[in-house]
Protein backbone atom coordinates (compact mmCIF):
# COMPACT_ATOMS: atom_id res chain seq x y z
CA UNK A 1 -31.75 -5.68 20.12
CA UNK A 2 -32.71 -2.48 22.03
CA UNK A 3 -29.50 -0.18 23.23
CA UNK A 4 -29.52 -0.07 26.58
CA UNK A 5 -26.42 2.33 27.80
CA UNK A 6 -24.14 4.44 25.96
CA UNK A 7 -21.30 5.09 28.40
CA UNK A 8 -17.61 6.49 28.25
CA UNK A 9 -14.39 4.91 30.34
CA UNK A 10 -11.92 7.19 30.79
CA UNK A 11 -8.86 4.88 31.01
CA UNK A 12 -5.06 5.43 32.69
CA UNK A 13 -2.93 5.04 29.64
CA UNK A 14 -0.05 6.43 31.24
CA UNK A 15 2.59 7.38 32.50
CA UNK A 16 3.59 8.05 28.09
CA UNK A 17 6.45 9.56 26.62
CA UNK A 18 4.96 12.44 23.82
CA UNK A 19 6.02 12.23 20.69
CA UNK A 20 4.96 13.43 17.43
CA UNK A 21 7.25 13.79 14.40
CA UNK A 22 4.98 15.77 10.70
CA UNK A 23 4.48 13.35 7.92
CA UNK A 24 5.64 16.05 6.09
CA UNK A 25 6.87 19.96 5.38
CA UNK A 26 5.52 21.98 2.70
CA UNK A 27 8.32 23.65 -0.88
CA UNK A 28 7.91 24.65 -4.30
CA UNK A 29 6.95 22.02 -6.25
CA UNK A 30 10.32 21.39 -8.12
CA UNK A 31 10.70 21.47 -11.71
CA UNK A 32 7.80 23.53 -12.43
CA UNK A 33 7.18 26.94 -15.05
CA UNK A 34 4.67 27.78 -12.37
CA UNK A 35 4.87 28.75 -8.76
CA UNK A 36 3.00 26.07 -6.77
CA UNK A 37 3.03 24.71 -3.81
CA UNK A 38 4.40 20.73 -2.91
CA UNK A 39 5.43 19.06 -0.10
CA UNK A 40 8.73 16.80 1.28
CA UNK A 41 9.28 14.04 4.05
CA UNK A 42 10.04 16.08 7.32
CA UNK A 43 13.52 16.33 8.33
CA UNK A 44 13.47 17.76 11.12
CA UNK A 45 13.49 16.28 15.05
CA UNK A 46 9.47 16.35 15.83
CA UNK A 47 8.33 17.18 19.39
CA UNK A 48 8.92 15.11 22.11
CA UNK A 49 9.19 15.36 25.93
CA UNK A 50 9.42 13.94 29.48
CA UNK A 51 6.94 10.53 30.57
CA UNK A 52 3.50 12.22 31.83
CA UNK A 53 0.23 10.90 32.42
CA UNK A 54 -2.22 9.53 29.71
CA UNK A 55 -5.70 8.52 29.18
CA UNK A 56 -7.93 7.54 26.80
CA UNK A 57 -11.78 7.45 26.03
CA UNK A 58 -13.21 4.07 25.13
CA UNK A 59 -16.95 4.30 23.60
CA UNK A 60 -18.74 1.30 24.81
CA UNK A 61 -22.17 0.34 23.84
CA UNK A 62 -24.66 -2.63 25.86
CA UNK A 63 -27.66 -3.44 23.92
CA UNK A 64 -30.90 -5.24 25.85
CA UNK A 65 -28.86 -9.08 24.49
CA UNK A 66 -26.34 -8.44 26.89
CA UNK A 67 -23.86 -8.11 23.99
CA UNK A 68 -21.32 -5.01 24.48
CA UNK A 69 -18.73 -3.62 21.74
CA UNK A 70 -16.05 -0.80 22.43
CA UNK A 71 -13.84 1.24 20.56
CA UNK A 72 -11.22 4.15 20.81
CA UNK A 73 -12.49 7.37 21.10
CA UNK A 74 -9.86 10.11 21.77
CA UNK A 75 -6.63 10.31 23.81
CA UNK A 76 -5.37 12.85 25.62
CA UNK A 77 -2.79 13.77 28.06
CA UNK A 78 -5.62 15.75 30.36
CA UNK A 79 -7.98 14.08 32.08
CA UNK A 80 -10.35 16.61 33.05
CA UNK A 81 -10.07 17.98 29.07
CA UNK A 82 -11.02 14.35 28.36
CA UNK A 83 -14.19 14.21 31.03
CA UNK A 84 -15.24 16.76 29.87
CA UNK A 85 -15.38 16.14 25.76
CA UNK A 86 -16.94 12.70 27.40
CA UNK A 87 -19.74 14.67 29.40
CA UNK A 88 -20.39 16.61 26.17
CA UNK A 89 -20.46 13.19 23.83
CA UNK A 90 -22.66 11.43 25.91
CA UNK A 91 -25.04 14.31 26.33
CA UNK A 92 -25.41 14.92 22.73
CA UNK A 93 -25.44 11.46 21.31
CA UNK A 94 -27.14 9.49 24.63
CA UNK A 95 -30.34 10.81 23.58
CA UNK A 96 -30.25 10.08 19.87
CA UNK A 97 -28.60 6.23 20.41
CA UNK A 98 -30.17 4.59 23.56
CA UNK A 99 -33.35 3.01 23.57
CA UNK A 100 -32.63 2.09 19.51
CA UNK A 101 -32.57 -0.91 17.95
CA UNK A 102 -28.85 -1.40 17.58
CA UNK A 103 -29.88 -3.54 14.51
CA UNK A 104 -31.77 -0.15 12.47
CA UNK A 105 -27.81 -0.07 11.35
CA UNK A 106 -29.48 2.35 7.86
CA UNK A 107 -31.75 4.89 10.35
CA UNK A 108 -28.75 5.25 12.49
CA UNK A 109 -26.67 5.95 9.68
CA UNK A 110 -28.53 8.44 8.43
CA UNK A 111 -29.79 9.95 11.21
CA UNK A 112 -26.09 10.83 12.01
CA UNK A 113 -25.29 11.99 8.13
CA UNK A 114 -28.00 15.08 8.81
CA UNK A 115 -26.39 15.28 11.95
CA UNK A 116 -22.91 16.12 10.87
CA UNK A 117 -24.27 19.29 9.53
CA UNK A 118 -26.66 20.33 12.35
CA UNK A 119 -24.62 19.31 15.21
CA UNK A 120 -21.77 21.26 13.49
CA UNK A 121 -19.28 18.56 14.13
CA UNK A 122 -15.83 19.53 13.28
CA UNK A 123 -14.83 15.27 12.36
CA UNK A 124 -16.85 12.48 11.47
CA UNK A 125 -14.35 10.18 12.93
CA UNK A 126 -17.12 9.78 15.75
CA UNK A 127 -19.81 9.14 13.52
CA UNK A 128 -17.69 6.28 11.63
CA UNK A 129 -16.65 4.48 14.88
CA UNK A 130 -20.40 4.60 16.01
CA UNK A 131 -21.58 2.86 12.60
CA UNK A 132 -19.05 0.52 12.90
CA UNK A 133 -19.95 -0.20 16.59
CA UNK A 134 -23.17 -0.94 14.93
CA UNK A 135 -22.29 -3.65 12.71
CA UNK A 136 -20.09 -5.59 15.50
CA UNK A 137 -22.89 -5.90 17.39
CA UNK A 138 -24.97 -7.09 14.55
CA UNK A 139 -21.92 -9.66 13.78
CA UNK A 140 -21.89 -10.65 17.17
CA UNK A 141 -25.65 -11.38 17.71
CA UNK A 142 -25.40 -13.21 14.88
CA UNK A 143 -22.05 -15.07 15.20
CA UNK A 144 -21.00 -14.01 11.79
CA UNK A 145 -18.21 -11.63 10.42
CA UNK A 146 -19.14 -8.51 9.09
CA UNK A 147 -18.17 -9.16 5.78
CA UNK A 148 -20.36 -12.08 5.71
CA UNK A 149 -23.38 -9.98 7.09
CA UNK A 150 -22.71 -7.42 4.11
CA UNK A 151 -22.79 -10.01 1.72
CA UNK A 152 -19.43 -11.61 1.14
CA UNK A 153 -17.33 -12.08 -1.96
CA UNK A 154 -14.00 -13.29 -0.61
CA UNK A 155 -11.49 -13.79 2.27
CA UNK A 156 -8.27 -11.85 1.01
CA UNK A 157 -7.81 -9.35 -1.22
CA UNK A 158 -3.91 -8.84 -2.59
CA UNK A 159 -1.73 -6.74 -1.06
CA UNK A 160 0.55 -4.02 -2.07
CA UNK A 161 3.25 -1.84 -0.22
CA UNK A 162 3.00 1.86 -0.38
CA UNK A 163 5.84 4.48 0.04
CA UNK A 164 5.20 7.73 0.89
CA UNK A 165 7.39 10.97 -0.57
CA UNK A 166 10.80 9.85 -0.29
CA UNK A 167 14.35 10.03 -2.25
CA UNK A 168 14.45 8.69 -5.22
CA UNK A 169 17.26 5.62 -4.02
CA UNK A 170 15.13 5.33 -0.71
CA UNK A 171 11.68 4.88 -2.92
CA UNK A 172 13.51 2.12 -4.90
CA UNK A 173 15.02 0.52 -2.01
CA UNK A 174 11.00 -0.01 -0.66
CA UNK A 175 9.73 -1.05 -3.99
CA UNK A 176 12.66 -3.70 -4.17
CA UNK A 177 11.17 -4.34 -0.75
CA UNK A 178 7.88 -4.86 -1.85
CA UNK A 179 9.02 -7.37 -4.39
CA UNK A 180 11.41 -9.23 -2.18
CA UNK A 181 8.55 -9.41 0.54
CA UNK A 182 6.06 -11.02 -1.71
CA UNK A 183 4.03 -8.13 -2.34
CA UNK A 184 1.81 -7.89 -5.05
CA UNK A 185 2.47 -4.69 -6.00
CA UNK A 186 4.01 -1.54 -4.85
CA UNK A 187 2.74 2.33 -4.92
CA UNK A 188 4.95 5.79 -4.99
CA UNK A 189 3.89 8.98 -3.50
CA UNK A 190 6.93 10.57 -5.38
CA UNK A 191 7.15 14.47 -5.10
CA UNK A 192 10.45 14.71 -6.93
CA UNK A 193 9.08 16.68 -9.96
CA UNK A 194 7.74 15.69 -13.65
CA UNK A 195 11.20 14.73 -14.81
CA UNK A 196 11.81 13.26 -11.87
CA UNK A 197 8.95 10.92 -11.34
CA UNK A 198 9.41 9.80 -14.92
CA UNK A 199 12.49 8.39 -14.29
CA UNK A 200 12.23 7.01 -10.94
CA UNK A 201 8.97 5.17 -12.78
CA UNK A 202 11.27 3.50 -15.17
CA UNK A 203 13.86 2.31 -12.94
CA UNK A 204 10.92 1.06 -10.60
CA UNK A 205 9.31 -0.94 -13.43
CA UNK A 206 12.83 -2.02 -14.11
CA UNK A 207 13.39 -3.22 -10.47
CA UNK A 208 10.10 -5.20 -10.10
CA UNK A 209 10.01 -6.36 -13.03
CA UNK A 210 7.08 -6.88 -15.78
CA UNK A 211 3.81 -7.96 -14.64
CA UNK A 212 4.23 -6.73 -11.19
CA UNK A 213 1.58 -4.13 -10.30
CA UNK A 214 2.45 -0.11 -9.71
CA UNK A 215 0.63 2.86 -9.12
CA UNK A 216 1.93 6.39 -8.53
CA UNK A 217 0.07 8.72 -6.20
CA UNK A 218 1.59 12.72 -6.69
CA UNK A 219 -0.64 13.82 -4.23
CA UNK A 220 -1.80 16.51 -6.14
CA UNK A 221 0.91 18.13 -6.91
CA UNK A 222 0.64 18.69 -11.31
CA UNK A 223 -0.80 20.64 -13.77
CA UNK A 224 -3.36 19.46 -15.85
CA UNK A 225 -1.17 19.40 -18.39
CA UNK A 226 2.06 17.61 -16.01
CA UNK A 227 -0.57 15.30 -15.35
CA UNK A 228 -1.05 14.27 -18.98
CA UNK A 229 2.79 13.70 -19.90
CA UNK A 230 3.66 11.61 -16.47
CA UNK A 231 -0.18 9.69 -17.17
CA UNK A 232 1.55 8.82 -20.57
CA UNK A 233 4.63 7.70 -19.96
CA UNK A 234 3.44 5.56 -16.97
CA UNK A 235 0.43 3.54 -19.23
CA UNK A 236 3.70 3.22 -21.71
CA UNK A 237 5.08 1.38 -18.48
CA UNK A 238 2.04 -0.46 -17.70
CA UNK A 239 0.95 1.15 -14.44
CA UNK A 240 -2.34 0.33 -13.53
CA UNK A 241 -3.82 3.82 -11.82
CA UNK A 242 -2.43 7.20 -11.22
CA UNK A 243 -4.04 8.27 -7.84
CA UNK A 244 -4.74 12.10 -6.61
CA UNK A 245 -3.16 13.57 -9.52
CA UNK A 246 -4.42 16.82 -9.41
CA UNK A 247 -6.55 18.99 -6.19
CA UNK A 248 -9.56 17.34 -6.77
CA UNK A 249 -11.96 20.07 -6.49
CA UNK A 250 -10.79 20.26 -10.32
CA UNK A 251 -14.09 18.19 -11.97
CA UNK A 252 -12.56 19.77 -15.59
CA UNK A 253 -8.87 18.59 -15.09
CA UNK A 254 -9.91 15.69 -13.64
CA UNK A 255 -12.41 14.77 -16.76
CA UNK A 256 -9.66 16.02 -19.20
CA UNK A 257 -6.94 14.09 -17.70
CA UNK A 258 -9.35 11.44 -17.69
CA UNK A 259 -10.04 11.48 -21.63
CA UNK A 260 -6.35 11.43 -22.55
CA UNK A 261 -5.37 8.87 -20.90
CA UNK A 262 -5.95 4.84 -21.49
CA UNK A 263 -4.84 4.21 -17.51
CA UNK A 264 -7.47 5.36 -15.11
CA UNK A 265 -7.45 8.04 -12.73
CA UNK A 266 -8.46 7.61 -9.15
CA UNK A 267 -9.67 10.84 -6.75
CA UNK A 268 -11.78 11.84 -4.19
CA UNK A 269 -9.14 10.87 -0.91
CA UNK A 270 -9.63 14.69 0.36
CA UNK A 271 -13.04 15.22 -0.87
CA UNK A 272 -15.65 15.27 2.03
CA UNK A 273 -19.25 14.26 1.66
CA UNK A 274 -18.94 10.86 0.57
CA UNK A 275 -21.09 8.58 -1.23
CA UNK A 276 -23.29 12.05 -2.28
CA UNK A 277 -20.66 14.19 -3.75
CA UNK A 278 -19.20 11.13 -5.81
CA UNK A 279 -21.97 11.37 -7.91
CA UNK A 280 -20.70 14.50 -9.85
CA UNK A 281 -17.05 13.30 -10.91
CA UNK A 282 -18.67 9.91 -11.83
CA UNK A 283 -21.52 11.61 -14.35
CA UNK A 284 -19.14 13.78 -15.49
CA UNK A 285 -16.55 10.88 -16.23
CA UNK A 286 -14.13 12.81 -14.24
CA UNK A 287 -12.75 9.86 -12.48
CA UNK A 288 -12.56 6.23 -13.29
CA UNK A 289 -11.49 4.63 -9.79
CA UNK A 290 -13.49 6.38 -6.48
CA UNK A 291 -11.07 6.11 -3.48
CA UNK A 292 -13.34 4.94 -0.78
CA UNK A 293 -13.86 7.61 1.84
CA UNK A 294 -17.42 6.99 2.73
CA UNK A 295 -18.90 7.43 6.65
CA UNK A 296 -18.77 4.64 8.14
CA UNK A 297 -19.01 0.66 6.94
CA UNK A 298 -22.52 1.98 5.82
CA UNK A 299 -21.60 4.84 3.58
CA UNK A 300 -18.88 2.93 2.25
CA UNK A 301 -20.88 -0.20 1.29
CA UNK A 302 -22.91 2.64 -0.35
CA UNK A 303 -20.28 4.42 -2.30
CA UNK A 304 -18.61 0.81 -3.37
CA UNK A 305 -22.19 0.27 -5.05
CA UNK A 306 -22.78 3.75 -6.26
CA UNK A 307 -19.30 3.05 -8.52
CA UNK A 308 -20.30 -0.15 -9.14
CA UNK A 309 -22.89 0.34 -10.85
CA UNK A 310 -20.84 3.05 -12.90
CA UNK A 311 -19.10 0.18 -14.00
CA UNK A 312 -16.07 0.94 -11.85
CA UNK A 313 -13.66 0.42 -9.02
CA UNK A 314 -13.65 1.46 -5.61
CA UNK A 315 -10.03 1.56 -3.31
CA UNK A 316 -9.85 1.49 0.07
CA UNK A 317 -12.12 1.89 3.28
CA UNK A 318 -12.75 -0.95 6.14
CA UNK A 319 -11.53 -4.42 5.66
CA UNK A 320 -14.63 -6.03 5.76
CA UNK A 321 -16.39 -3.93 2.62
CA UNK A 322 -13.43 -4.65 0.79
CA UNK A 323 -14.34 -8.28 1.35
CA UNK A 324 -17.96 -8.06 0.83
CA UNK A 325 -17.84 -6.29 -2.77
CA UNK A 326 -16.65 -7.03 -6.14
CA UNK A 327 -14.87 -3.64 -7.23
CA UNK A 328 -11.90 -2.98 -4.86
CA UNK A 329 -9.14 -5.46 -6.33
CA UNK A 330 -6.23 -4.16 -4.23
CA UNK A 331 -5.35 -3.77 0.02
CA UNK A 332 -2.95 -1.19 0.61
CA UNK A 333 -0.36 -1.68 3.07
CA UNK A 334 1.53 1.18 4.20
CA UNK A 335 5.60 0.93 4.36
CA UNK A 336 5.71 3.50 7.26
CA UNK A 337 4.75 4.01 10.71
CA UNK A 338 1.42 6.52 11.67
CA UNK A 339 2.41 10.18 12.70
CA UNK A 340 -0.56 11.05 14.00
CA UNK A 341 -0.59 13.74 16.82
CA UNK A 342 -1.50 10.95 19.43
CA UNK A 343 0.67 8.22 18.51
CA UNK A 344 2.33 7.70 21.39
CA UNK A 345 -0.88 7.66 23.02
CA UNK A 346 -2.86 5.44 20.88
CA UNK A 347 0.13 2.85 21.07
CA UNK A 348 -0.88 2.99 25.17
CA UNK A 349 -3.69 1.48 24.44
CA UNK A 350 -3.49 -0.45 21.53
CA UNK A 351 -3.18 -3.88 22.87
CA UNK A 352 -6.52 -3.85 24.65
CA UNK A 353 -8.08 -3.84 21.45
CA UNK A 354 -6.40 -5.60 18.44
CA UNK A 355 -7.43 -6.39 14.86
CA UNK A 356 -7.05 -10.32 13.62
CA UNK A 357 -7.14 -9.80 10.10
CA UNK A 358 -3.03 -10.14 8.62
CA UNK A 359 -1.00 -10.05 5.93
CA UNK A 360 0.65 -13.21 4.75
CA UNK A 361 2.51 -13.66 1.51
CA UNK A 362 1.31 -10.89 -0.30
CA UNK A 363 -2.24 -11.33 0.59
CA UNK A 364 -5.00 -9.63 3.04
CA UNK A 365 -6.47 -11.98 4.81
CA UNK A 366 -9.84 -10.70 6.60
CA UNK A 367 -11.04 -12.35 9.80
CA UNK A 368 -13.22 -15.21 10.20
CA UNK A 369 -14.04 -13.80 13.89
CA UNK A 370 -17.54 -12.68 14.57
CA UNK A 371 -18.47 -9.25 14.20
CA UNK A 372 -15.45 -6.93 13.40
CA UNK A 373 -13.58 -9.63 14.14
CA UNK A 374 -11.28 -8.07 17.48
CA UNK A 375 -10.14 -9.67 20.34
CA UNK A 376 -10.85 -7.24 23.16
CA UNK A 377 -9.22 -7.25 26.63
CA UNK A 378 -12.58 -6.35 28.75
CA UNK A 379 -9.86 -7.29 31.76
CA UNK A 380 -7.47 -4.88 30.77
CA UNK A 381 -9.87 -1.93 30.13
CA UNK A 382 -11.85 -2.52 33.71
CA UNK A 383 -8.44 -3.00 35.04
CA UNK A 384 -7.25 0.38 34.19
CA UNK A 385 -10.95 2.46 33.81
CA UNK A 386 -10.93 5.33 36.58
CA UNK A 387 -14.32 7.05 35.31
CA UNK A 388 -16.92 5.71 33.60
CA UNK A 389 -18.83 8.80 32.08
C-alpha cells in the first residue's frame, strides 16, 4: 500500500472570533520555608477581539488502494503565513513519505525519531499526527480498529474526572461532581500549599466516599521532603498515585520519594524523549507509574511495553493503546475546557473531523469504527478547501 501524494488543504475556517484565555499565572508557592516558584488558575480577562478570517491546514495522505486519511495540522488567522509553513512541510517531508509503503508503520516511525533531531524541529506534534495517519490507513485497509490491529485487550477503560488548580470549595464542588456523574474516580491538581492540600484531601475522601478512586497531581510544585509528608498522609487516605510531584529532571527525589512511600509515584508528563529516556527513572526505581508521552501510537505502544515489562503501569496517550495493553487501568477525563492559543480556531473546524469513542456512565468506551475510528466530512473539507498545497 504504496503512498501516492502527500498534499496540504488550506481550508476557510472563518470569519472566527479570537480568543485565548492562560490556563494559568505563575506565585510563590504558598506555605513554603523556601522561595519557589508555583502557579494559580488565571484570573484575569484573556485576549480576545473582533470576527476575522481563519484557516486551517488539513494533512491528507492517498496511498496506491485509493484509501485517504486526514488530520489537523495548524490553524492560523494568516493565510499566506499558513501557505507558506505548508510549502515548507510538504517540501521537507514529501520526499521522505511518498512512494512508501504506508504499511512500514516501524521504518516510518523511526525514520522520523532521527529526524526530530536533524531536521531541528521545534514540536513533534507533526511527527505524532503522521504516525497516527499511519495506523488509520492500516485500520482502514484492513477494516479493523486500531486497537484491534495493536493487539486488543478491551473496549473501555474507566473513567475519572480531573480538576485542574482551583479553590479549595470549587475543587470539592467537581469532585462531588465526579461522584454524582458516575465517575469512577476523581483527580486534584491542587496548588493550595502542603497544609492545604492535606486538608482539602481529607474532606475529598470524605465527600466521595471510601472505595472511590483519587489521585492528586501538584504539578511539581514540593520539596522532596513536602513530597514525603503529603505522599503519607494521602496512602493513610487510600489514594492510589500521586502524579508529577516533584520537576522531574530530579531522578534522586524522585527515587527517594519513591522508597518512602507504599503509594506509587507517577512522572515523566514534561519529560521529552519518550520511550528512550524512560529507561533511566525505571532502572533507577525512580518512578513506579510512566505517564505515557511517547511519539506517536508507535512510541507509545513502545513505552506501554517498556513499563510493562518493569512490572508497571503506564497512564495516558491515544485511546486506542490504552485499549490494546494491559497496564493503563484508568481514562482521564478533563473537567475543563482547552486553552490552547488556537481554540477558537480549532473549534472552526472541529466538526469536519470528529472522534466516536464516548464516555458513558463512568466508562471510556473506544470505537468499534475502522481505523482511528472518525467520521470525516470529505464534503465539508472540499467544500471549504481554497489551496491545496
Amino acid at each position: 500500500m504504496k503512498i501516492e501524494s502527500l498534499d496540504i488543504l488550506i481550508l476557510d475556517a472563518g470569519p472566527v472570533v479570537p480568543e485565548w484565555r492562560p490556563l494559568r499565572t505563575m506565585q510563590r508557592y504558598p506555605g513554603s520555608h523556601r522561595f519557589k516558584f508555583a502557579h494559580r488558575p488565571f484570573d484575569g480577562e484573556g485576549v480576545t477581539g473582533p470576527a476575522q478570517p481563519a484557516y486551517a491546514s488539513f494533512l491528507r495522505i492517498r496511498t496506491s488502494d485509493n484509501i485517504e486519511t486526514t488530520g489537523l495540522l495548524a490553524t492560523s488567522f494568516g493565510r499566506e503565513h499558513l501557505e507558506w509553513e505548508a510549502r515548507t512541510f510538504k517540501a521537507q517531508w514529501a520526499p521522505e513519505l511518498v512512494g512508501a509503503d504506508a504499511l512500514d508503520r516501524e521504518h516510518i516511525w523511526h525514520k522520523m525519531w532521527m529526524a526530530r533531531r536533524y531536521f531541528h524541529m521545534p514540536s513533534t506534534a507533526p511527527l505524532a499526527l503522521i504516525d497516527e495517519l499511519m495506523w488509520d490507513l492500516a485500520g482502514l485497509k484492513a477494516g479493523m480498529p486500531v486497537h484491534k490491529l495493536l493487539g486488543g485487550f478491551r473496549d473501555r477503560i474507566p473513567a475519572y474526572l480531573t480538576e485542574t488548580g482551583v479553590p479549595f470549595d470549587d475543587c470539592l464542588a467537581a469532585a462531588e461532581k465526579a461522584k454524582r456523574d458516575g465517575f469512577k474516580g476523581f483527580k486534584d491538581h491542587s496548588i493550595l500549599g502542603v497544609e492545604e492540600n492535606i486538608a482539602l484531601s481529607k474532606e475529598i475522601r470524605q465527600v466521595c466516599g471510601d472505595g472511590f478512586a483519587l489521585m492528586h497531581d501538584p504539578v511539581q510544585q514540593y520539596t522532596v521532603d513536602e513530597a514525603i509528608r503529603v505522599g503519607r498522609a494521602l496512602q493513610d487516605l487510600g489514594y492510589l498515585w500521586i502524579e508529577e510531584p516533584l520537576q522531574e529532571t530530579d531522578i534522586r527525589g524522585l527515587k527517594k520519594l519513591s522508597d518512602a512511600l507504599d503509594m506509587p509515584v507517577m512522572a515523566l508528563e514534561s519529560i521529552p524523549g519518550n520511550p528512550y529516556l524512560a529507561v533511566p527513572y525505571l532502572t533507577a526505581g525512580a518512578i513506579d507509574i510512566v505517564r505515557q508521552t511517547g511519539l506517536g501510537i508507535t512510541g507509545q505502544v513502545k513505552l506501554a511495553n517498556l513499563a510493562e515489562m518493569f512490572g508497571m503501569n503506564c497512564h495516558g496517550g491515544n485511546p486506542h493503546v490504552v485499549a490494546a495493553i494491559r497496564n493503563d487501568d484508568w481514562w482521564e477525563v478533563p473537567a475543563w475546557p482547552a486553552t490552547s492559543p488556537d481554540r477558537s480556531l480549532r473549534k472552526a473546524v472541529a466538526g469536519l473531523i470528529k472522534d466516536t469513542h464516548r464516555v458513558e456512565n463512568g466508562w471510556f468506551y473506544v470505537t468499534d469504527r475502522p481505523g482511528l475510528g472518525r467520521e470525516i466530512d470529505w464534503q465539508g473539507i472540499a467544500d471549504r478547501t481554497k489551496t491545496v498545497v
